[in-house]
PDB file of N, CA and C in Angstrom:
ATOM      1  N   UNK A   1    -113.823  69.093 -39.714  1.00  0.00           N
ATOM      2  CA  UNK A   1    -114.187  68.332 -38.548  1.00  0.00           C
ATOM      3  C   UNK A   1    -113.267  68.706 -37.399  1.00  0.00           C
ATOM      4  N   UNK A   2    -113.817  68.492 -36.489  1.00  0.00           N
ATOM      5  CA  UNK A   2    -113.314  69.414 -35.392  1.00  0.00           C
ATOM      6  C   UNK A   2    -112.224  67.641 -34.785  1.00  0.00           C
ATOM      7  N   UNK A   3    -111.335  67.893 -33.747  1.00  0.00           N
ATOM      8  CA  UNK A   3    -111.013  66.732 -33.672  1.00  0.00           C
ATOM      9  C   UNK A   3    -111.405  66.411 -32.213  1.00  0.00           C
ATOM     10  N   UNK A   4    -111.788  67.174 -31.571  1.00  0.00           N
ATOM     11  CA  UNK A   4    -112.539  66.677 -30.488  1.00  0.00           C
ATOM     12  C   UNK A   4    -114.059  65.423 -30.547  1.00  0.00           C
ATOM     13  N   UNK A   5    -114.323  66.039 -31.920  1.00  0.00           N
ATOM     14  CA  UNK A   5    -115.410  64.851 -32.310  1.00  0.00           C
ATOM     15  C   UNK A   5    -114.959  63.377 -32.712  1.00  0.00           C
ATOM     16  N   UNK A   6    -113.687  63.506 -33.429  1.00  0.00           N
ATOM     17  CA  UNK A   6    -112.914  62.311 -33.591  1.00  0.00           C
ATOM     18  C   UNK A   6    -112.688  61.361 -32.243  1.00  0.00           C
ATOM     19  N   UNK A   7    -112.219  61.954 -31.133  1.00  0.00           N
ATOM     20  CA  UNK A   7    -112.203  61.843 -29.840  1.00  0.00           C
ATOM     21  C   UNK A   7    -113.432  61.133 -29.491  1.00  0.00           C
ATOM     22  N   UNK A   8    -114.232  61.815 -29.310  1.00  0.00           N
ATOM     23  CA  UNK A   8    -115.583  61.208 -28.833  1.00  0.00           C
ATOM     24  C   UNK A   8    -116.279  60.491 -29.779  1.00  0.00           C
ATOM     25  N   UNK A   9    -116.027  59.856 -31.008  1.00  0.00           N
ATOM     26  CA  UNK A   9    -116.872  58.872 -31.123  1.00  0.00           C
ATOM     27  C   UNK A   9    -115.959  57.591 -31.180  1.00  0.00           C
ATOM     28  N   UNK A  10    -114.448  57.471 -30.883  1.00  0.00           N
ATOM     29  CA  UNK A  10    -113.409  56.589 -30.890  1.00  0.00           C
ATOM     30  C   UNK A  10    -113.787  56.383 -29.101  1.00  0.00           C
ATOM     31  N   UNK A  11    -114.254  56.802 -28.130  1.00  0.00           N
ATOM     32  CA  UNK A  11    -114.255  56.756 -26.769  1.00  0.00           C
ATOM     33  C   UNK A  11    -115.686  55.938 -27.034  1.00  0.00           C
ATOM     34  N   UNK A  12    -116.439  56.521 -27.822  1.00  0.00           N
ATOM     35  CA  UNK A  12    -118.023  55.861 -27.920  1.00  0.00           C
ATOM     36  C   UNK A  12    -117.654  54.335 -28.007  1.00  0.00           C
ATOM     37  N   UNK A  13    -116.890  53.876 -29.088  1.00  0.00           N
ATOM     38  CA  UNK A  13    -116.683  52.624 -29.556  1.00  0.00           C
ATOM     39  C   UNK A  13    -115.879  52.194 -28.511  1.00  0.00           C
ATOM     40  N   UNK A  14    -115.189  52.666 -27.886  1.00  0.00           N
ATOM     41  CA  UNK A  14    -114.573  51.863 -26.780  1.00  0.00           C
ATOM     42  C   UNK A  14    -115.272  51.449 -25.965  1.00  0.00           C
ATOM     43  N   UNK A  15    -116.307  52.296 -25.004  1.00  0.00           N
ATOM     44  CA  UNK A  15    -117.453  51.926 -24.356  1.00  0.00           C
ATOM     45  C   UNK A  15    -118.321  50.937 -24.684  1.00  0.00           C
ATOM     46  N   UNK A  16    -118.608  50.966 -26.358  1.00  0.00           N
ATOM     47  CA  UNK A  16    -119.512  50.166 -26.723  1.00  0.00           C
ATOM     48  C   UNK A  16    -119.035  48.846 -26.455  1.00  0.00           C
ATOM     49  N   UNK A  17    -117.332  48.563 -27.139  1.00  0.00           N
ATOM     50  CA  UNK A  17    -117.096  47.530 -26.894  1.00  0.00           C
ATOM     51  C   UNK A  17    -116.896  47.051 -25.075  1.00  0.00           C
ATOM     52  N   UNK A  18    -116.297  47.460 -24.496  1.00  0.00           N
ATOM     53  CA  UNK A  18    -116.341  47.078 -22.820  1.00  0.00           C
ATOM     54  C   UNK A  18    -118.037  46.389 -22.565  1.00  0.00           C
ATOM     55  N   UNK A  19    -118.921  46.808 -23.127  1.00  0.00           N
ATOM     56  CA  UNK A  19    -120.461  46.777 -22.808  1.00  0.00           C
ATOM     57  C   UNK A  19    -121.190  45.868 -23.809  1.00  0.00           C
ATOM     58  N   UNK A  20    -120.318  45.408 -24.815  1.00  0.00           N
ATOM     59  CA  UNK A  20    -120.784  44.404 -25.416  1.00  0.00           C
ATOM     60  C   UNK A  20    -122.038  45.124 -26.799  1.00  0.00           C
ATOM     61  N   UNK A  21    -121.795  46.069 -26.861  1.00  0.00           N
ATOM     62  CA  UNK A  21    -123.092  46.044 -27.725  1.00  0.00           C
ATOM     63  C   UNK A  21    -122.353  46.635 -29.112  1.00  0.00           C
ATOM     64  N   UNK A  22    -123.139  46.992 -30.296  1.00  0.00           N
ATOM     65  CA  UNK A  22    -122.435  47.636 -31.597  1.00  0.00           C
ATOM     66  C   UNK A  22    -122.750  49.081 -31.283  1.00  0.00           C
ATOM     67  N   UNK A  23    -122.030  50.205 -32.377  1.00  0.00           N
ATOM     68  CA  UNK A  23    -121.097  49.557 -32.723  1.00  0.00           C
ATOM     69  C   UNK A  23    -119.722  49.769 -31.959  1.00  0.00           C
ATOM     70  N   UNK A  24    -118.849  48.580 -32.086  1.00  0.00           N
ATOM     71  CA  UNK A  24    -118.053  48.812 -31.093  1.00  0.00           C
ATOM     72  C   UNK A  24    -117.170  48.891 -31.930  1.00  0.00           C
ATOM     73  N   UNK A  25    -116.514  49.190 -33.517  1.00  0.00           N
ATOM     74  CA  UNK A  25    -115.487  49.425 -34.478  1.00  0.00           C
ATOM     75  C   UNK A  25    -115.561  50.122 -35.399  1.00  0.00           C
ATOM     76  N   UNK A  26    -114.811  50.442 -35.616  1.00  0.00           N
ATOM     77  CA  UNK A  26    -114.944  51.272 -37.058  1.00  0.00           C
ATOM     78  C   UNK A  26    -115.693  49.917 -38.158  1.00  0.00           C
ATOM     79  N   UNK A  27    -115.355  49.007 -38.159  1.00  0.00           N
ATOM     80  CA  UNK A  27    -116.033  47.846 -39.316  1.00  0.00           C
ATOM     81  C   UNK A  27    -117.129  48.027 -38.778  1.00  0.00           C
ATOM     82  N   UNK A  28    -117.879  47.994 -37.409  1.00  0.00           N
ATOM     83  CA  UNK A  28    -118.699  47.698 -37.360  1.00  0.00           C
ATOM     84  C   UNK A  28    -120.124  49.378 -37.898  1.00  0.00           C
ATOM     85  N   UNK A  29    -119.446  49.970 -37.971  1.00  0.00           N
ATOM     86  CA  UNK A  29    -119.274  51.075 -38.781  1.00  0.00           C
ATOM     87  C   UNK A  29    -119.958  51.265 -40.336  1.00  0.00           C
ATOM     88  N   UNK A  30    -118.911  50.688 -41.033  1.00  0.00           N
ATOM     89  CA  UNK A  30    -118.523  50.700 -42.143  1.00  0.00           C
ATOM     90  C   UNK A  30    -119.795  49.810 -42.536  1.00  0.00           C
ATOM     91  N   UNK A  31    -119.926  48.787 -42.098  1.00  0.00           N
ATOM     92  CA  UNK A  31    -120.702  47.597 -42.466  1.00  0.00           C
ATOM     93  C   UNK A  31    -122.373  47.600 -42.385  1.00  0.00           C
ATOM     94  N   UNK A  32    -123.046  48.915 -41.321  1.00  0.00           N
ATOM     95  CA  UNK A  32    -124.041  49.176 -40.984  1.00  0.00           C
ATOM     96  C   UNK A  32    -124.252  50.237 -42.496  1.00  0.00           C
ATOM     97  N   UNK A  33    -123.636  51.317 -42.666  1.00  0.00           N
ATOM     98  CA  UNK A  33    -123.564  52.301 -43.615  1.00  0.00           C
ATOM     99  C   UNK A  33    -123.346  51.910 -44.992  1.00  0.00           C
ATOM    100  N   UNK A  34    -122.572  50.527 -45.014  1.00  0.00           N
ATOM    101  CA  UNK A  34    -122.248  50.477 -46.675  1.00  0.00           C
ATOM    102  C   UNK A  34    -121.418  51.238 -47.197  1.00  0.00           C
ATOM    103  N   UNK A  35    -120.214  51.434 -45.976  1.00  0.00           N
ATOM    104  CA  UNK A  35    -119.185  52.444 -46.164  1.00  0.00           C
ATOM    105  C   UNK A  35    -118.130  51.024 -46.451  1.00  0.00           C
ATOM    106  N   UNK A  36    -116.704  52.019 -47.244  1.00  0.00           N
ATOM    107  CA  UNK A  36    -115.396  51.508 -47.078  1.00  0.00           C
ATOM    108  C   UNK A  36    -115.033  51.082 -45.625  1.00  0.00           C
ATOM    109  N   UNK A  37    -114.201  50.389 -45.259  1.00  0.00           N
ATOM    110  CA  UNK A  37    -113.563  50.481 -43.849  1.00  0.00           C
ATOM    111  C   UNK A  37    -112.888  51.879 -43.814  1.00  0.00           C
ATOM    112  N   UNK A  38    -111.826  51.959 -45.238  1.00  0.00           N
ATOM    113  CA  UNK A  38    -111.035  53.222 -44.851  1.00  0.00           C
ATOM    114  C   UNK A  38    -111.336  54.462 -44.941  1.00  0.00           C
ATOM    115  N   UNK A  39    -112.802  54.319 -45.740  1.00  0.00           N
ATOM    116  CA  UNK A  39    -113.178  55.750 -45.800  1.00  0.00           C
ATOM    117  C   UNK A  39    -113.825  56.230 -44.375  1.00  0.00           C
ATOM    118  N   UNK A  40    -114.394  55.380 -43.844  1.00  0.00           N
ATOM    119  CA  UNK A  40    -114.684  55.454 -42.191  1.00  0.00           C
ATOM    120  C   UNK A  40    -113.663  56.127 -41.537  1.00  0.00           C
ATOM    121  N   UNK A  41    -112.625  55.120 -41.247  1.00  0.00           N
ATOM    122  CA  UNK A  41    -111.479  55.940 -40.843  1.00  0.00           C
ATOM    123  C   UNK A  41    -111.263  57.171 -41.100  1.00  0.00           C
ATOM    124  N   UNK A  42    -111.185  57.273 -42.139  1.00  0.00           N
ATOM    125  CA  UNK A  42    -110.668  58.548 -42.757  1.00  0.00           C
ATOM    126  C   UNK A  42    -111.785  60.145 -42.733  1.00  0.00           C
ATOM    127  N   UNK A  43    -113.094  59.484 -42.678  1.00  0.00           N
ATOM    128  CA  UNK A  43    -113.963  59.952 -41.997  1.00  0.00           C
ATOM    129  C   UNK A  43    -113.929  60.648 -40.538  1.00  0.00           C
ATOM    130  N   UNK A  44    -113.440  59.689 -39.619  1.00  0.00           N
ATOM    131  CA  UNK A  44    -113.238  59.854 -38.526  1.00  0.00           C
ATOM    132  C   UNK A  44    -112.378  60.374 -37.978  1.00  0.00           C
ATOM    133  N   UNK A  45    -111.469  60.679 -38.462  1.00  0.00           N
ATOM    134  CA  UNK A  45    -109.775  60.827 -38.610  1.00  0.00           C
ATOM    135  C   UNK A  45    -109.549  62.538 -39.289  1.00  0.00           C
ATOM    136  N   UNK A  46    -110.617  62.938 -39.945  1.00  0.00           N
ATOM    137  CA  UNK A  46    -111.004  64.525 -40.438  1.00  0.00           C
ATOM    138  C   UNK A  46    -109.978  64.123 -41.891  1.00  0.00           C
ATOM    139  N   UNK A  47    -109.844  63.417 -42.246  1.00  0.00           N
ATOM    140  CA  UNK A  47    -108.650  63.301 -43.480  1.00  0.00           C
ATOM    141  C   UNK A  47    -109.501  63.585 -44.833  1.00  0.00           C
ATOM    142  N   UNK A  48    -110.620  64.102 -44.765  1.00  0.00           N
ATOM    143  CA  UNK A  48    -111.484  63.871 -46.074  1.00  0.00           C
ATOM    144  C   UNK A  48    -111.833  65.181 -45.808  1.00  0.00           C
ATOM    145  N   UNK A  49    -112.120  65.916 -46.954  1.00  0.00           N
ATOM    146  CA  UNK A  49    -112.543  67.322 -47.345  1.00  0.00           C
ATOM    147  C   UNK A  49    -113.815  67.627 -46.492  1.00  0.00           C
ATOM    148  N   UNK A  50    -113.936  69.092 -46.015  1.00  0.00           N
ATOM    149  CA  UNK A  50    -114.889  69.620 -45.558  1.00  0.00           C
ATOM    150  C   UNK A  50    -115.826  69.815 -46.406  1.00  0.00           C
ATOM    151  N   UNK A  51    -116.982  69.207 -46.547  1.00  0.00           N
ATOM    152  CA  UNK A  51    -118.060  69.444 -47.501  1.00  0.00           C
ATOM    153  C   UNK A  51    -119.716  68.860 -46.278  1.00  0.00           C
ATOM    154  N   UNK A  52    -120.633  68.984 -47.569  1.00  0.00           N
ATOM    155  CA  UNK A  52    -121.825  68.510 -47.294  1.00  0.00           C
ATOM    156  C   UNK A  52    -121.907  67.279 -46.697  1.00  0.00           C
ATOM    157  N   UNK A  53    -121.771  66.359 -47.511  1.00  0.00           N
ATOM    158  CA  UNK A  53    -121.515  65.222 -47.555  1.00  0.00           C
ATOM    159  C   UNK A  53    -120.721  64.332 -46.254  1.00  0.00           C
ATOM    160  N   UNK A  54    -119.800  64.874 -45.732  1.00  0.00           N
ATOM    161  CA  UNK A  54    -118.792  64.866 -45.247  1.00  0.00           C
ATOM    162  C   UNK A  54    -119.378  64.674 -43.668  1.00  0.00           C
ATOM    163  N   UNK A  55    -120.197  66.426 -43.731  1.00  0.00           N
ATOM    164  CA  UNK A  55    -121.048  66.205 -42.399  1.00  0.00           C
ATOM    165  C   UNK A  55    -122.215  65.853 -42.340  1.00  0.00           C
ATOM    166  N   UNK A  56    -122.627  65.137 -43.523  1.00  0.00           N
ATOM    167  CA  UNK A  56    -123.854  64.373 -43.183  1.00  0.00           C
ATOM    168  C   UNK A  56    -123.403  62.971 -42.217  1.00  0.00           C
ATOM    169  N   UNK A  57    -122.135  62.315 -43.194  1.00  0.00           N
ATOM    170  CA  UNK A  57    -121.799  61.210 -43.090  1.00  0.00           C
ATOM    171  C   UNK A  57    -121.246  61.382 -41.514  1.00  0.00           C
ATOM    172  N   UNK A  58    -121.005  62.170 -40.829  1.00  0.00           N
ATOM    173  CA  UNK A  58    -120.183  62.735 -39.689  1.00  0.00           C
ATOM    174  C   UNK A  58    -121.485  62.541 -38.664  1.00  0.00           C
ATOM    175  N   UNK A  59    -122.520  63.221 -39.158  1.00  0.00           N
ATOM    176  CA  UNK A  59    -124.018  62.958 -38.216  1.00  0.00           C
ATOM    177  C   UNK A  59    -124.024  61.792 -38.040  1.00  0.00           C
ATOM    178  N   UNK A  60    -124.554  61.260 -38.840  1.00  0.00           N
ATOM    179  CA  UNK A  60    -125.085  59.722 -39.079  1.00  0.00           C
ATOM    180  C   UNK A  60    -123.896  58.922 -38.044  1.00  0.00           C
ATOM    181  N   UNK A  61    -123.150  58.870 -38.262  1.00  0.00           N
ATOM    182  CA  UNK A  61    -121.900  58.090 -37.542  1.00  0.00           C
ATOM    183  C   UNK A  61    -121.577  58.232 -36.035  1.00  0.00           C
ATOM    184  N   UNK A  62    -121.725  59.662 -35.817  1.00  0.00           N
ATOM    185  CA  UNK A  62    -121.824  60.021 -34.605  1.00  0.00           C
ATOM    186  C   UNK A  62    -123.428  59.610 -33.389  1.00  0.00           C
ATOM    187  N   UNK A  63    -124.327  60.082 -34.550  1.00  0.00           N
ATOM    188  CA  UNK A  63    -125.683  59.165 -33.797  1.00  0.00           C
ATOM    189  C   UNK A  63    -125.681  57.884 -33.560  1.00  0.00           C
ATOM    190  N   UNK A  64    -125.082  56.990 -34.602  1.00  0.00           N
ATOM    191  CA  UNK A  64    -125.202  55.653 -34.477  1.00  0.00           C
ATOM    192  C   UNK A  64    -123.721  55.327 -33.428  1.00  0.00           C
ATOM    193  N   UNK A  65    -122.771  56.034 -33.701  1.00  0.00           N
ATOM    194  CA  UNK A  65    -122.389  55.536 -32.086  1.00  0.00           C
ATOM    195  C   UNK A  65    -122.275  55.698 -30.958  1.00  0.00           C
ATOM    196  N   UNK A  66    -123.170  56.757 -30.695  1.00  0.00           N
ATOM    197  CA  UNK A  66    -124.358  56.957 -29.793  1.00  0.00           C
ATOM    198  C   UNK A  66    -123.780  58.384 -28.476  1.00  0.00           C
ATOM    199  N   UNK A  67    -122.594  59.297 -29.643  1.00  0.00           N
ATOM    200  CA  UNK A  67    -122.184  60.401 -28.752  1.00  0.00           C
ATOM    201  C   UNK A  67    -123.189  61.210 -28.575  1.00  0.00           C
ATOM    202  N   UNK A  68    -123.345  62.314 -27.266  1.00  0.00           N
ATOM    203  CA  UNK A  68    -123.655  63.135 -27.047  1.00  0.00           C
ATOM    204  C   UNK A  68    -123.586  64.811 -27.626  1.00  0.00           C
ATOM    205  N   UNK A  69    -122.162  64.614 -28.800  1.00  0.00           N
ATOM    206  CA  UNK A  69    -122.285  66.056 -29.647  1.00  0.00           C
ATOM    207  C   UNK A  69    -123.398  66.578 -30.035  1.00  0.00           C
TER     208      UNK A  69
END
């Protein structure tokens, strides 16, 4: 994971929150997906192995918090 993407979906959630809408946290995150909190993080954070999986979960997360990558 590149960490510029980390960047932009931590700026997404900031926006979201200023604007009131979801998701505006990593829980709020976690809780839509049926993810860990920390695996989110850690998700987000590139701390978890480069695989399939990895960047599926990386899509999905990034669409739903609504970056432009």
């Amino acid at each position: 994971m590149k960490y510029e993407l980390s960047d932009a979906i931590l700026l997404c959630l900031k926006r979201n929150k200023r604007m009131g809408i979801k998701p505006s946290s990593q829980s709020d995150i976690a809780n839509h997906f049926g993810l860990s909190k920390p695996y989110v993080n850690q998700l987000i954070n590139g701390r978890v192995a480069d695989s399939e999986n990895t960047r599926k979960w990386l899509t999905q997360i990034r669409d739903y918090a609504g970056t432009n990558n």
